[in-house]
N, C-alpha and C. Protein backbone atom coordinates (compact mmCIF):
# COMPACT_ATOMS: atom_id res chain seq x y z
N UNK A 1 0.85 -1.17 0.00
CA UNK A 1 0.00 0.00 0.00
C UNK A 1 0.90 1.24 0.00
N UNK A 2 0.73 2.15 -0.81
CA UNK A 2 1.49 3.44 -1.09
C UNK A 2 1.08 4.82 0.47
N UNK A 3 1.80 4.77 1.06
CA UNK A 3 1.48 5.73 1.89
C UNK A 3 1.81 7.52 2.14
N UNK A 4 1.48 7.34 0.74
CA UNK A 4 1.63 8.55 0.17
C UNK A 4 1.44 9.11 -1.55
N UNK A 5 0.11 8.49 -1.41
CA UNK A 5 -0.21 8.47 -3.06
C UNK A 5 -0.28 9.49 -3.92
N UNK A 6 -0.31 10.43 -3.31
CA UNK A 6 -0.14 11.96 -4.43
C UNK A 6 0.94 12.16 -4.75
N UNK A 7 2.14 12.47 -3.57
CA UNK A 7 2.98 13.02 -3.54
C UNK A 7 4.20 11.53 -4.04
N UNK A 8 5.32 11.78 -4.92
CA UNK A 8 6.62 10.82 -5.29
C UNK A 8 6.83 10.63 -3.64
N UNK A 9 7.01 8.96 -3.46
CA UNK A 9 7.66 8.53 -2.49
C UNK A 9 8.34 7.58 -2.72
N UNK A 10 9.30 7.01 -3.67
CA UNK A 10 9.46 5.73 -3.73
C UNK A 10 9.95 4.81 -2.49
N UNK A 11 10.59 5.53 -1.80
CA UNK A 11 11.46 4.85 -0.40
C UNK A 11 10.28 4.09 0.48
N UNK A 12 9.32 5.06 0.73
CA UNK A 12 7.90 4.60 1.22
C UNK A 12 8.43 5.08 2.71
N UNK A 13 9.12 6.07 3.04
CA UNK A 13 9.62 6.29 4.31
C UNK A 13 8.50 6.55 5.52
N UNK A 14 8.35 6.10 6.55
CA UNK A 14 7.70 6.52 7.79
C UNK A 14 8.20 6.07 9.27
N UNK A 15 9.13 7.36 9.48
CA UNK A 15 9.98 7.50 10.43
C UNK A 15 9.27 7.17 11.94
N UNK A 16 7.89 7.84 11.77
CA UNK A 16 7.28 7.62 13.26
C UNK A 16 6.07 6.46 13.23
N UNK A 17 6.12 5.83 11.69
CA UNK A 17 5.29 4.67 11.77
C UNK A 17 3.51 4.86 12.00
N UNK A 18 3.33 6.12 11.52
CA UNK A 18 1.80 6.39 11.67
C UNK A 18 1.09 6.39 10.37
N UNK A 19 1.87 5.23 9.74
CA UNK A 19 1.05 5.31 7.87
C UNK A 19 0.81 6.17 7.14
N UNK A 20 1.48 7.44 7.16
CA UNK A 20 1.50 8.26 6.21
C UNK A 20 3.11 8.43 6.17
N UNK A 21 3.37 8.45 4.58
CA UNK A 21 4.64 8.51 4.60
C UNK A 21 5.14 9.83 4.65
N UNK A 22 6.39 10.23 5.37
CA UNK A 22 7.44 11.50 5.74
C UNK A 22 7.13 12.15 4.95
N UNK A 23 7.15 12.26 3.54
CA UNK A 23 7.15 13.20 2.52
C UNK A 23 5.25 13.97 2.53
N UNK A 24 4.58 13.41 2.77
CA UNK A 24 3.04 13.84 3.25
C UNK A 24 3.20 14.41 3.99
N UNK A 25 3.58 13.72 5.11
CA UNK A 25 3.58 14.40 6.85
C UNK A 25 4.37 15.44 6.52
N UNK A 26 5.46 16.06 6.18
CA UNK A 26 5.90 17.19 5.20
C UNK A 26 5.21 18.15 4.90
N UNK A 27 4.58 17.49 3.81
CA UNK A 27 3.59 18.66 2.87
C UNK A 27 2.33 18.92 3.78
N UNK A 28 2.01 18.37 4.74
CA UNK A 28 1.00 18.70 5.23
C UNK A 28 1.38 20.00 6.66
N UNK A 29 2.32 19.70 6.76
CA UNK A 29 2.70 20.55 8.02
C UNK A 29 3.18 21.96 7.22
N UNK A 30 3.59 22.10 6.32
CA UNK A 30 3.80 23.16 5.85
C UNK A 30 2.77 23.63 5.45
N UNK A 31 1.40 22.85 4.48
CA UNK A 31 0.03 23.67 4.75
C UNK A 31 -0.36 24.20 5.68
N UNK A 32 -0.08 23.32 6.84
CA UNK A 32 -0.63 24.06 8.08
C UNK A 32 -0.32 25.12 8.81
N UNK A 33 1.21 25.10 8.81
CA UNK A 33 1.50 26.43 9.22
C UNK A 33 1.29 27.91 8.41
N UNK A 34 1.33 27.60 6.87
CA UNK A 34 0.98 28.63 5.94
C UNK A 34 -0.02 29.20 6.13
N UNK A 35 -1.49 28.17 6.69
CA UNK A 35 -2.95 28.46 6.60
C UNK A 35 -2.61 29.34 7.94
N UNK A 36 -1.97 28.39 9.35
CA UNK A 36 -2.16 29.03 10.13
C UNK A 36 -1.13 30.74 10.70
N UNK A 37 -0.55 30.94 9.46
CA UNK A 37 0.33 32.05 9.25
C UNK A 37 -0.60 33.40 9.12
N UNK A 38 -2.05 32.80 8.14
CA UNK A 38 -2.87 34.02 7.56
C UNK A 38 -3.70 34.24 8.10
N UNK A 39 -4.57 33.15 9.14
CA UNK A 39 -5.44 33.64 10.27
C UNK A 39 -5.50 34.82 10.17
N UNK A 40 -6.26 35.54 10.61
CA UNK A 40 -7.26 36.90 10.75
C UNK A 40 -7.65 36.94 11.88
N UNK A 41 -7.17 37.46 12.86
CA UNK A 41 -7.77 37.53 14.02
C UNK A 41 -8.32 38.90 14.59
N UNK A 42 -8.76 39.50 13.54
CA UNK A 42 -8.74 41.19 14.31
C UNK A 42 -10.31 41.15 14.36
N UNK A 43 -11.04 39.99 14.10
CA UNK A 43 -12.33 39.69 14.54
C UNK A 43 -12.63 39.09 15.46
N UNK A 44 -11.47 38.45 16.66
CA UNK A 44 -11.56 37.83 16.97
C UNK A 44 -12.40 38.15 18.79
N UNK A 45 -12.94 37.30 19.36
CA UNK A 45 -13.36 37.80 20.65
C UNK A 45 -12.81 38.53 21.80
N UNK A 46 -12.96 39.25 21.97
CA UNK A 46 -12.26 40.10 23.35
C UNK A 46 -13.21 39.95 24.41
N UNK A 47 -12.38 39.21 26.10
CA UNK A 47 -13.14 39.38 26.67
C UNK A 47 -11.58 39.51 27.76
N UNK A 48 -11.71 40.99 27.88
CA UNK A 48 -10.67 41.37 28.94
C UNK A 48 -10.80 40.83 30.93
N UNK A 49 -12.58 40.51 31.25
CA UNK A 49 -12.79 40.48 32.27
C UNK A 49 -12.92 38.98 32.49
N UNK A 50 -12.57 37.84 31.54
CA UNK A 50 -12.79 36.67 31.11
C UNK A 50 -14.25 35.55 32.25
N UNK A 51 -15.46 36.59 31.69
CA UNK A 51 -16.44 36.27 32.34
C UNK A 51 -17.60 35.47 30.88
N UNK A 52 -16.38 35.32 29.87
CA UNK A 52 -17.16 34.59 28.71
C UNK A 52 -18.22 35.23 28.48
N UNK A 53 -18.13 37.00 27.84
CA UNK A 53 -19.09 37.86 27.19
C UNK A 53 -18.34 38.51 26.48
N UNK A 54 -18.04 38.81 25.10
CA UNK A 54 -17.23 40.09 24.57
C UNK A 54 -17.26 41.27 24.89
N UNK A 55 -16.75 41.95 25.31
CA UNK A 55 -16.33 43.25 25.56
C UNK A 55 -17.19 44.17 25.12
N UNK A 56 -17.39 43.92 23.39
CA UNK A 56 -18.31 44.70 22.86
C UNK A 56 -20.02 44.70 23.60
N UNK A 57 -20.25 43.30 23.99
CA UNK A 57 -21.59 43.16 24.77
C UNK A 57 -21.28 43.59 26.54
N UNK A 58 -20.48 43.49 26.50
CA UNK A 58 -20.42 43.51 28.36
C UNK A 58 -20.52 44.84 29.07
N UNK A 59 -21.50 45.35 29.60
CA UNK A 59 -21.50 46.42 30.37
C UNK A 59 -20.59 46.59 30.95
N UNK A 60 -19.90 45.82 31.62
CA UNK A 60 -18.72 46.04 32.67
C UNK A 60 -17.58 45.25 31.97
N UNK A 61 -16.43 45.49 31.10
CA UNK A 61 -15.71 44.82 30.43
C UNK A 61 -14.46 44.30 31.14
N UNK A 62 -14.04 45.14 31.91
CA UNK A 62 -12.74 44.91 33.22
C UNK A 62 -13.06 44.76 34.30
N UNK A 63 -14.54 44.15 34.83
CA UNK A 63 -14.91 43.42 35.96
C UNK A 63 -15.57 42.31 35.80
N UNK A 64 -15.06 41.68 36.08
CA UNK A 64 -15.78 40.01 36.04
C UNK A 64 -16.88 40.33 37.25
């Protein structure tokens, strides 16, 4: 079984033995950090008084 069918593997390498071969586990970690490079967070929730209400809703934002 090819454990890594998209991507050229001929060696069939899997260093940590979790069935996907090195060269995947590779390409996939570099998607991930790329995706998680562009995140957008300037939408993200603010809750300074961390009483689990956003800031924008909370009457009292720096008092829990």
């Amino acid at each position: 079984m090819d454990n890594c069918p998209f991507t050229t593997n001929s060696t069939q390498e899997d260093r940590d033995r979790s069935g996907i071969g090195d060269i995947c586990e590779e390409s996939l970690s570099t998607i991930l950090q790329t995706y998680t490079d562009n995140i957008d967070i300037s939408n993200a929730i603010k809750d300074s008084d961390g009483d689990g209400i956003d800031d924008t809703q909370d009457g009292c934002p720096t008092i829990h």
